[in-house]
C-alpha atoms as a PDB file:
ATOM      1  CA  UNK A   1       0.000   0.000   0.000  1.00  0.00           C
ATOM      2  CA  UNK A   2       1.241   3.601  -0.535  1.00  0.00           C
ATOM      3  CA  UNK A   3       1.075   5.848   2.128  1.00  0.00           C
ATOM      4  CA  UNK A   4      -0.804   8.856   1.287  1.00  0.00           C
ATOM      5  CA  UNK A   5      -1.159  12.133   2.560  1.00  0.00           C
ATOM      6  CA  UNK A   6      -3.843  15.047   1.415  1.00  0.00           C
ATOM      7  CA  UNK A   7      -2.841  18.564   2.069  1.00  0.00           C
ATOM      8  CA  UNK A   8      -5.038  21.074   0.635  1.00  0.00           C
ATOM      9  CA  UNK A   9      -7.124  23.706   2.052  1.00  0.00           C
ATOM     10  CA  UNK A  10     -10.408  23.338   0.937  1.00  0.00           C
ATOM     11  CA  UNK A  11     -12.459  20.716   3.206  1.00  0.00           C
ATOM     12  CA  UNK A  12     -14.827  20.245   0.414  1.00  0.00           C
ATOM     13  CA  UNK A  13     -11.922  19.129  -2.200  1.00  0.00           C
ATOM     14  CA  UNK A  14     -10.001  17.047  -0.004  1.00  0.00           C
ATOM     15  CA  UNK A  15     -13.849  15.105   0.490  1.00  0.00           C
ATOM     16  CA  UNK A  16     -13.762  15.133  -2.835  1.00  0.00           C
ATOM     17  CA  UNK A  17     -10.532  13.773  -3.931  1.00  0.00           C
ATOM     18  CA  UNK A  18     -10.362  11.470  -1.078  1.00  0.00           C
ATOM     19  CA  UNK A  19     -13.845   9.766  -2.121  1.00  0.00           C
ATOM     20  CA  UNK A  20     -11.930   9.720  -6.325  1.00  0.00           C
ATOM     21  CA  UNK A  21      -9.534   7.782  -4.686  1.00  0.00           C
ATOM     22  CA  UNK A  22     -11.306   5.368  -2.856  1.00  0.00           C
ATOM     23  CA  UNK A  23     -13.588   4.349  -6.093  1.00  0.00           C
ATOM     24  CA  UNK A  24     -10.343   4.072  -8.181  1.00  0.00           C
ATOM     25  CA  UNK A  25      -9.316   1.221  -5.974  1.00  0.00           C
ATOM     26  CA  UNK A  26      -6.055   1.256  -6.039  1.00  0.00           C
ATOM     27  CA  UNK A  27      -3.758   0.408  -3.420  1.00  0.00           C
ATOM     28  CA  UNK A  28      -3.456   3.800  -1.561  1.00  0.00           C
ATOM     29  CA  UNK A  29      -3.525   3.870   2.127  1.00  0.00           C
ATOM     30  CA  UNK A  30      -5.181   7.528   3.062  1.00  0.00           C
ATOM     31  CA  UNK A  31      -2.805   8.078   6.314  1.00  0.00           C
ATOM     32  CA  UNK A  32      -3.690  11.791   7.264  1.00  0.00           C
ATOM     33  CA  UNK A  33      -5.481  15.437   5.882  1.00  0.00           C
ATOM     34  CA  UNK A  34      -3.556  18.616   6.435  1.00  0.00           C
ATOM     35  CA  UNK A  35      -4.949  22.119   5.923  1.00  0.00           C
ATOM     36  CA  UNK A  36      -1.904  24.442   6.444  1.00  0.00           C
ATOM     37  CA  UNK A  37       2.067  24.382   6.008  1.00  0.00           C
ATOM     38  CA  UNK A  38       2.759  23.981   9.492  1.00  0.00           C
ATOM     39  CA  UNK A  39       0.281  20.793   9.899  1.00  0.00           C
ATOM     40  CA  UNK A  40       1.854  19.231   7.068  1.00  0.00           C
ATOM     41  CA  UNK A  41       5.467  19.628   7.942  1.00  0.00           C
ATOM     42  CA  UNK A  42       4.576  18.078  11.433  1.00  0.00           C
ATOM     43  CA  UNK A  43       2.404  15.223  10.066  1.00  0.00           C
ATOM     44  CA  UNK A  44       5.009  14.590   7.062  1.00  0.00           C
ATOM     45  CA  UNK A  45       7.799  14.008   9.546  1.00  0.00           C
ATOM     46  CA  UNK A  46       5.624  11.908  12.134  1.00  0.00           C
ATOM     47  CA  UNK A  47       4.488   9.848   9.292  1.00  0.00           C
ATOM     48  CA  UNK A  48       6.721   9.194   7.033  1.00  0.00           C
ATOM     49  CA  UNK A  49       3.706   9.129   3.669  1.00  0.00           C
ATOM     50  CA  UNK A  50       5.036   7.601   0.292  1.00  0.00           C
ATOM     51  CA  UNK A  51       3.062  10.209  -1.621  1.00  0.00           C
ATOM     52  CA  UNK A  52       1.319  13.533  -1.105  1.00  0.00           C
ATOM     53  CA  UNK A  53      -1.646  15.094  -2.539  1.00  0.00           C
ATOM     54  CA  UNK A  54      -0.154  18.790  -2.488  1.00  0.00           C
ATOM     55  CA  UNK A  55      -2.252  22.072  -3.129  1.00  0.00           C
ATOM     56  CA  UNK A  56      -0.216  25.767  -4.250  1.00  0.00           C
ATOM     57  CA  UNK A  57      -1.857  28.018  -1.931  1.00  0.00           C
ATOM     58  CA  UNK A  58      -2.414  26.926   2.077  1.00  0.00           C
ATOM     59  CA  UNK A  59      -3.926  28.554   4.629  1.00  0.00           C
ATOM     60  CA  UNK A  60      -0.321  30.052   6.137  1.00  0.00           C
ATOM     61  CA  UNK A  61       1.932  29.829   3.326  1.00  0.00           C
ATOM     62  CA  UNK A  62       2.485  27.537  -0.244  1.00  0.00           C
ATOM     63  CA  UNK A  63       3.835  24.440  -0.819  1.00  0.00           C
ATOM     64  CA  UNK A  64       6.470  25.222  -1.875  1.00  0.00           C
ATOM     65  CA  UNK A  65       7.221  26.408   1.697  1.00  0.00           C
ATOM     66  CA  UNK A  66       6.615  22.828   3.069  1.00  0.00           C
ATOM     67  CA  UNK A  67       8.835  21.310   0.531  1.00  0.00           C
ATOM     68  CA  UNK A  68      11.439  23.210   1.558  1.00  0.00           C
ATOM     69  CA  UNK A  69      11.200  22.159   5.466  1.00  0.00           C
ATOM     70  CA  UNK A  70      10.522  18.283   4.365  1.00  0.00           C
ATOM     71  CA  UNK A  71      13.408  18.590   1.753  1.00  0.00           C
ATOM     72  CA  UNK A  72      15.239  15.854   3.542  1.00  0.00           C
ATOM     73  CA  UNK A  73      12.284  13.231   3.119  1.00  0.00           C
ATOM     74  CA  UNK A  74      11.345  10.907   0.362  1.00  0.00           C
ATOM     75  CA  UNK A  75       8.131  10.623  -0.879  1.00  0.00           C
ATOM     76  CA  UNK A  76       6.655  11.738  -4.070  1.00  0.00           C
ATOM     77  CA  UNK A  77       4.556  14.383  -4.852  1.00  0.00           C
ATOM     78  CA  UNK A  78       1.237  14.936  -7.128  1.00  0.00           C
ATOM     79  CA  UNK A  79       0.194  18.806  -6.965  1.00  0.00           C
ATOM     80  CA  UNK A  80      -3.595  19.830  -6.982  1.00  0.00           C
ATOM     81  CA  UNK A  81      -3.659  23.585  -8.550  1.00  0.00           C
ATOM     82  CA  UNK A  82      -6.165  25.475 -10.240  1.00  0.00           C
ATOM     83  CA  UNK A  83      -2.808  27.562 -12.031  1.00  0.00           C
ATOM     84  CA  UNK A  84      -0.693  26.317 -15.407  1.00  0.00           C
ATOM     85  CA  UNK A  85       1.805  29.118 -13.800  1.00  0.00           C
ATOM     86  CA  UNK A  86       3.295  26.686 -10.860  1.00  0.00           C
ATOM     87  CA  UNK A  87       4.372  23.546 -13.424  1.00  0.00           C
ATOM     88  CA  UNK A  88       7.938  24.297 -14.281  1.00  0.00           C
ATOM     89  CA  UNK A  89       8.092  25.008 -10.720  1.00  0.00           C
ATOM     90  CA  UNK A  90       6.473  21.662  -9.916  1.00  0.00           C
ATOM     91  CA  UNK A  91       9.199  20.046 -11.940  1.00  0.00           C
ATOM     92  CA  UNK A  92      11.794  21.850 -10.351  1.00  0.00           C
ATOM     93  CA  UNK A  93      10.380  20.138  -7.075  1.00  0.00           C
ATOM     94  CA  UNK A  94      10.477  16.897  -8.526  1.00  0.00           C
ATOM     95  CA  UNK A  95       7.123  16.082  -8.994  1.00  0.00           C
ATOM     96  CA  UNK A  96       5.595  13.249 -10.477  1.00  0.00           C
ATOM     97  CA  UNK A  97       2.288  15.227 -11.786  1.00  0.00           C
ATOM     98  CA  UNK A  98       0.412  17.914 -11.549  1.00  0.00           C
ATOM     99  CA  UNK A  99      -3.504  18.018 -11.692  1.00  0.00           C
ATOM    100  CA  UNK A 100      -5.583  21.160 -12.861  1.00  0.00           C
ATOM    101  CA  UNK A 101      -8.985  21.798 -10.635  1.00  0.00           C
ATOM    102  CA  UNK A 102     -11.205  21.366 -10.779  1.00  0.00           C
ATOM    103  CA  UNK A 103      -9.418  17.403 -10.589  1.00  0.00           C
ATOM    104  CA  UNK A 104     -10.724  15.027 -13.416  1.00  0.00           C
ATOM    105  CA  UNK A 105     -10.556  11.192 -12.166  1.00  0.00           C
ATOM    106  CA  UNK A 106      -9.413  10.045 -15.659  1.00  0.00           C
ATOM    107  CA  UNK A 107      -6.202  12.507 -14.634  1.00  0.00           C
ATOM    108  CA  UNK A 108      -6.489  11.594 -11.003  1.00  0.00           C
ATOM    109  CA  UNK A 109      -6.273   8.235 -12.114  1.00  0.00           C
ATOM    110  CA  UNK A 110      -3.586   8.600 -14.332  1.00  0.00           C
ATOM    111  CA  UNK A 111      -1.352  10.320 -11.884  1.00  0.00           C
ATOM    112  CA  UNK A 112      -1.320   7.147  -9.659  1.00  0.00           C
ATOM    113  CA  UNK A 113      -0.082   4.696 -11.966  1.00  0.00           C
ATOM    114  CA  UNK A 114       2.682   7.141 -12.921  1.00  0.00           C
ATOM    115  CA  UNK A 115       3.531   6.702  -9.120  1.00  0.00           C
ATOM    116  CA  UNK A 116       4.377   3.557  -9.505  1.00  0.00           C
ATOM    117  CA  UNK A 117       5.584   3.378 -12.928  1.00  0.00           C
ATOM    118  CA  UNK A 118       8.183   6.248 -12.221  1.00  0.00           C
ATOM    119  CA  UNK A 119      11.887   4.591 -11.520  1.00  0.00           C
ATOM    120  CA  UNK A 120      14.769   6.652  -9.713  1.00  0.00           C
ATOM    121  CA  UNK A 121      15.967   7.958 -12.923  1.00  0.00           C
ATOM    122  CA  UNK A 122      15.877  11.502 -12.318  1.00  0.00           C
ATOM    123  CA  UNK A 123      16.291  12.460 -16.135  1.00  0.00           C
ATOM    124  CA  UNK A 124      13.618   9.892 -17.184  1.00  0.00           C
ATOM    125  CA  UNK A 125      11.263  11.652 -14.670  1.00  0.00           C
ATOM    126  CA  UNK A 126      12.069  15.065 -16.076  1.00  0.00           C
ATOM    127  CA  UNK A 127      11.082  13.784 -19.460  1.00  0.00           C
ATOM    128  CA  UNK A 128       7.966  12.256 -18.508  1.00  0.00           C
ATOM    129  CA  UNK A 129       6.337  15.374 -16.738  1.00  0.00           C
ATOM    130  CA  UNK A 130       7.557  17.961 -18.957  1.00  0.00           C
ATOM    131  CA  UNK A 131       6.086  16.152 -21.749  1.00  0.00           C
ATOM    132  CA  UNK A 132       2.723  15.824 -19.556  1.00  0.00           C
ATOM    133  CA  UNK A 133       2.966  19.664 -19.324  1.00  0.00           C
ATOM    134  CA  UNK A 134       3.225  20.103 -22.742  1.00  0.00           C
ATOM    135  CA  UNK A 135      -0.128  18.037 -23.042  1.00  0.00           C
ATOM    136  CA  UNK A 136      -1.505  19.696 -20.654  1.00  0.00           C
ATOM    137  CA  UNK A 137      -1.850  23.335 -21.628  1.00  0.00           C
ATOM    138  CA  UNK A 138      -5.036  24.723 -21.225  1.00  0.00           C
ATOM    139  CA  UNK A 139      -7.042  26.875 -23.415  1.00  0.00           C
ATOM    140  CA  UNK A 140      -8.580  27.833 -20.623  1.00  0.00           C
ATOM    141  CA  UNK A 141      -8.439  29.824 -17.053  1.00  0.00           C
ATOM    142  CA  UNK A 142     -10.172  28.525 -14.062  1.00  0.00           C
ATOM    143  CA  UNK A 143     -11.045  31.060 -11.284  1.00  0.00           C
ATOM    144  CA  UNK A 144     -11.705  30.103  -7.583  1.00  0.00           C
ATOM    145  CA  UNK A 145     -15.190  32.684  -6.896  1.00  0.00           C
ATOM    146  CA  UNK A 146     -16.698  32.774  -3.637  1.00  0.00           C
ATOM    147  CA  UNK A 147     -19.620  29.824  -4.582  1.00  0.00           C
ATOM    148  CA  UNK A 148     -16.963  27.732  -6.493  1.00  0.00           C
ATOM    149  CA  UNK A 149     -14.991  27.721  -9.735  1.00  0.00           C
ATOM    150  CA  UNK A 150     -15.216  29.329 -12.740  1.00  0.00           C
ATOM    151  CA  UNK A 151     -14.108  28.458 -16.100  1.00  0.00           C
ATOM    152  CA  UNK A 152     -13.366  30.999 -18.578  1.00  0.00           C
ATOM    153  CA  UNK A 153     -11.920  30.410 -22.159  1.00  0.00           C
ATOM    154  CA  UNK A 154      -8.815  32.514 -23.192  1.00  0.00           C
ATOM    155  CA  UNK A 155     -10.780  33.091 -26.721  1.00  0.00           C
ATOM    156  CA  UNK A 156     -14.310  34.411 -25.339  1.00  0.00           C
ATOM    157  CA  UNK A 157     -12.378  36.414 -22.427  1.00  0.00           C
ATOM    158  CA  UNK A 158     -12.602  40.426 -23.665  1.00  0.00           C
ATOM    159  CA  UNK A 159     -10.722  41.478 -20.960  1.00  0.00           C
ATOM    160  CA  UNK A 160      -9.923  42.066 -17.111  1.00  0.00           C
ATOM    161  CA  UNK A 161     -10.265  44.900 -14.859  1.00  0.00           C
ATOM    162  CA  UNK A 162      -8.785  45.459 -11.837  1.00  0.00           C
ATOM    163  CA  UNK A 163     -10.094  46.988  -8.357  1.00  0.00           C
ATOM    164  CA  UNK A 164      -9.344  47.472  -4.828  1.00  0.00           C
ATOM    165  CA  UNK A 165      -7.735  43.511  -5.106  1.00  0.00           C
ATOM    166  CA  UNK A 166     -10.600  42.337  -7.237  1.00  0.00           C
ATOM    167  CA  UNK A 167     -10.566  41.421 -10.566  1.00  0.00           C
ATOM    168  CA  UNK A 168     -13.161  41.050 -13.024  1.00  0.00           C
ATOM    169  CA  UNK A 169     -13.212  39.062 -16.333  1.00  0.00           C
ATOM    170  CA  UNK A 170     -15.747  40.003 -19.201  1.00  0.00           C
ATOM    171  CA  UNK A 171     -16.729  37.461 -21.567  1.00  0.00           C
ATOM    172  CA  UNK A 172     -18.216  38.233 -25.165  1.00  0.00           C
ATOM    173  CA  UNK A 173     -21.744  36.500 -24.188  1.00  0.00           C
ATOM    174  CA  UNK A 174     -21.916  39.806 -21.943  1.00  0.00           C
ATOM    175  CA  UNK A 175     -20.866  37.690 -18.324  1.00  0.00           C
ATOM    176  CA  UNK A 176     -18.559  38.514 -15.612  1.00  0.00           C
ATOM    177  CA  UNK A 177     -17.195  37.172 -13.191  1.00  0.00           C
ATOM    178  CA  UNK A 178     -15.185  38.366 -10.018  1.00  0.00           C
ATOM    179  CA  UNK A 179     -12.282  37.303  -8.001  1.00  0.00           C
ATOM    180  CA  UNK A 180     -10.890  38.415  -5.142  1.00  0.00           C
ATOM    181  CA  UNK A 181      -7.083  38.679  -6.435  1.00  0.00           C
ATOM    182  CA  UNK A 182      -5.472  41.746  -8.094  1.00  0.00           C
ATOM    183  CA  UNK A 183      -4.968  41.887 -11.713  1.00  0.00           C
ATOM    184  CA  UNK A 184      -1.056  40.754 -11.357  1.00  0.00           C
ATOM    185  CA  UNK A 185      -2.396  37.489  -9.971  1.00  0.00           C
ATOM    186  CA  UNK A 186      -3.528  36.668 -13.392  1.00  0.00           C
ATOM    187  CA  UNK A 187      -1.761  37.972 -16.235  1.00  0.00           C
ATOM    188  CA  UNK A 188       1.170  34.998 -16.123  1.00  0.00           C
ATOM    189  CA  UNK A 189      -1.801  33.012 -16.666  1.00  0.00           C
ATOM    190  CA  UNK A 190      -3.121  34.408 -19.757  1.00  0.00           C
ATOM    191  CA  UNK A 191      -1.165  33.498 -23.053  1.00  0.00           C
ATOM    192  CA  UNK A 192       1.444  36.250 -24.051  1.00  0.00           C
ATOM    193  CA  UNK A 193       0.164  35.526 -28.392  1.00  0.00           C
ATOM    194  CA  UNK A 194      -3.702  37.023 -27.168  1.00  0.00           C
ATOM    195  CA  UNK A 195      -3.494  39.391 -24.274  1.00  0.00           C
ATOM    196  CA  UNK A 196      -1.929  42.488 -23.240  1.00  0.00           C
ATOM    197  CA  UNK A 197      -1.412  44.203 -19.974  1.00  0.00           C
ATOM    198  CA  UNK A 198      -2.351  47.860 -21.098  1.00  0.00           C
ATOM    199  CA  UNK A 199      -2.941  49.766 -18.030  1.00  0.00           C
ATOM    200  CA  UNK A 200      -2.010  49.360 -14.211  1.00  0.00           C
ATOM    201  CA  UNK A 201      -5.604  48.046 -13.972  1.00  0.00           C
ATOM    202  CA  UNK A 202      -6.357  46.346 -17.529  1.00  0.00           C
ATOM    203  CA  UNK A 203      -5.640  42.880 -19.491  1.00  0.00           C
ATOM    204  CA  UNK A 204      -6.529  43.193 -22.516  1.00  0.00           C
ATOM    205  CA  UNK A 205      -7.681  40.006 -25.614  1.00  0.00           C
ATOM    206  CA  UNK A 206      -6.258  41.707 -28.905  1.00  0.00           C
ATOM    207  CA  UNK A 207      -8.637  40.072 -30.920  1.00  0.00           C
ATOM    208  CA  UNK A 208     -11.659  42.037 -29.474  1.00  0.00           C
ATOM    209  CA  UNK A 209     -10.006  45.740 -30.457  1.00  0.00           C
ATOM    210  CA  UNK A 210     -11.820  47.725 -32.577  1.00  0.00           C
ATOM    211  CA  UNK A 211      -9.966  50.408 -32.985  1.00  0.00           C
ATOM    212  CA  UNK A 212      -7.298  52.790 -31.143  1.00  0.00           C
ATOM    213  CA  UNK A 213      -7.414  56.359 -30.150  1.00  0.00           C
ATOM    214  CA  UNK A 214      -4.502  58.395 -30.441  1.00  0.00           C
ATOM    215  CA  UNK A 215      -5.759  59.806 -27.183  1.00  0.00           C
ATOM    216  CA  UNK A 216      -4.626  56.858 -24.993  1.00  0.00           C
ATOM    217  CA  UNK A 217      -8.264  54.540 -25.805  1.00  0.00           C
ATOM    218  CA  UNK A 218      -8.512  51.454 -27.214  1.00  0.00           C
ATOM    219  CA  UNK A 219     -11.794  50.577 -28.172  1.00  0.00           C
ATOM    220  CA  UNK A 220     -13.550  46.999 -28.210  1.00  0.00           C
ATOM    221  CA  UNK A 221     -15.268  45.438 -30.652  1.00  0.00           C
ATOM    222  CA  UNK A 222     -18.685  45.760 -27.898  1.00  0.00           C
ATOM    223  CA  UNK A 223     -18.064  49.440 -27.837  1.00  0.00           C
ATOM    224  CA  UNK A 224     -16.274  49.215 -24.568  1.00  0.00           C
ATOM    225  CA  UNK A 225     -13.601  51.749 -24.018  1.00  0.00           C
ATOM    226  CA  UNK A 226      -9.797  50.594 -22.241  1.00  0.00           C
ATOM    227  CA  UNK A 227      -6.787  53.397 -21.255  1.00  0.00           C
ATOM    228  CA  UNK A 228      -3.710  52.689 -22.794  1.00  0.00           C
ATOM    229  CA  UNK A 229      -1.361  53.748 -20.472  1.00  0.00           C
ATOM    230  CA  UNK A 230       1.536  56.414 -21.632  1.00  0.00           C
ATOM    231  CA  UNK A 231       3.962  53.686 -21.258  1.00  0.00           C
ATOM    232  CA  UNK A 232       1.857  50.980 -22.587  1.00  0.00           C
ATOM    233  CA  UNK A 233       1.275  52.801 -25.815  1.00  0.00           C
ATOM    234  CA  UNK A 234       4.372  52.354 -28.226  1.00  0.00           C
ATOM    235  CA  UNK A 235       4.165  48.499 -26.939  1.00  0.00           C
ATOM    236  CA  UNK A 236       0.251  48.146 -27.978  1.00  0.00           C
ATOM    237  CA  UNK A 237       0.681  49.861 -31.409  1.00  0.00           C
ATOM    238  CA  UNK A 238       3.200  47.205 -32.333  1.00  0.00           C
ATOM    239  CA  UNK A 239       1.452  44.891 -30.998  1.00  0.00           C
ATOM    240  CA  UNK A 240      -2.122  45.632 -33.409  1.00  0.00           C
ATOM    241  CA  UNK A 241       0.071  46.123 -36.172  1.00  0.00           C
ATOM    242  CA  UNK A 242       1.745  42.721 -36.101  1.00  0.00           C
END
């Protein structure tokens, strides 16, 4: 059996994963649930797990904050994240996997075997996980909103406005949606080809422009109006005219 340990934040997805486990039937041995960095470092080192269910963001800190106190340990790691951003950082970690959220139990599933399939050839393990990320890439962005998560495709996302540590993200069906992160939380996680940071409080899709102002305005397709800032501007002309 392989001695597993959940750490993750969320009560409700830990339920979750823990009851994807259980119908996959395979031989993992659930030893413990942690909520926070400091519960897992103490229940890691008591326990001794073979493999850990790891979430990014904890209640006092991120993993990678544990992984640096446990550093010393062996066990293997499969990261639950709802952001493409943390992979090559994943890999740096040695991880065997990484799973999106909202967690899919064909990946889920997946992900196990590789524990066991994965020797102690470090460069074979690269291999195998950077290829997975390669696979993996999303055309997609999932947001964590106060009743649950959102998905929002890169190519119906207009653009995103930031305030007061909110953001929100406009779709072309006329939706929005808001998070409670600031604007900088997102824009590594929109691809570089579509969108473009032009103000301190702006992401803009390229596709929807319409037109630009020589004023400082770019204007959407929708007729909705976006500041270029000063500095943006040279940067967004080349951009459109790509």
């Amino acid at each position: 059996m392989i001695k597993t340990l959940i750490v993750e934040d969320e009560l409700y997805i830990r339920k979750g994963l823990i009851s994807m486990i259980t119908s996959l039937k395979k031989e993992i041995d659930i030893i413990g649930e942690c909520e926070s960095v400091k519960e897992a470092i103490t229940v890691t080192k008591a326990c001794k797990p073979d493999l850990i269910f790891l979430d990014i963001n904890l209640k006092d800190g991120i993993a990678f904050d544990f992984l640096d106190q446990v550093k010393d340990l062996n066990f293997q790691v499969i990261f639950i994240t709802a952001y493409d951003q943390y992979a090559l950082q994943a890999i740096k970690n040695g991880a065997i996997d990484y799973i999106l959220k909202p967690v899919d139990i064909d990946e889920l599933n997946e992900a196990i075997d590789r524990v066991k399939l994965i020797t102690d050839n470090r460069s074979n393990h690269l291999e195998i996980v950077k290829n997975q990320l390669i696979e993996k890439r999303r055309e997609y962005i999932v947001l964590r909103l106060q009743e649950g998560y959102q998905i929002v495709r890169f190519d119906t996302l207009m653009y995103c406005q930031s305030d007061k540590g909110y953001t929100t993200f406009y779709t072309e069906d006329k939706k929005s949606y808001i998070a409670s992160k600031p604007i900088k939380d997102f824009e590594n996680q929109l691809p570089e080809n579509l969108f473009l940071r032009t103000h301190q409080s702006y992401v803009v899709n390229l596709k929807f422009i319409d037109k630009y102002d020589k004023t400082g305005y770019a204007f959407l397709k929708s007729g909705v109006k976006i500041p270029v800032s000063i500095r943006k501007r040279e940067e967004f002309v080349s951009r459109l005219l790509l």
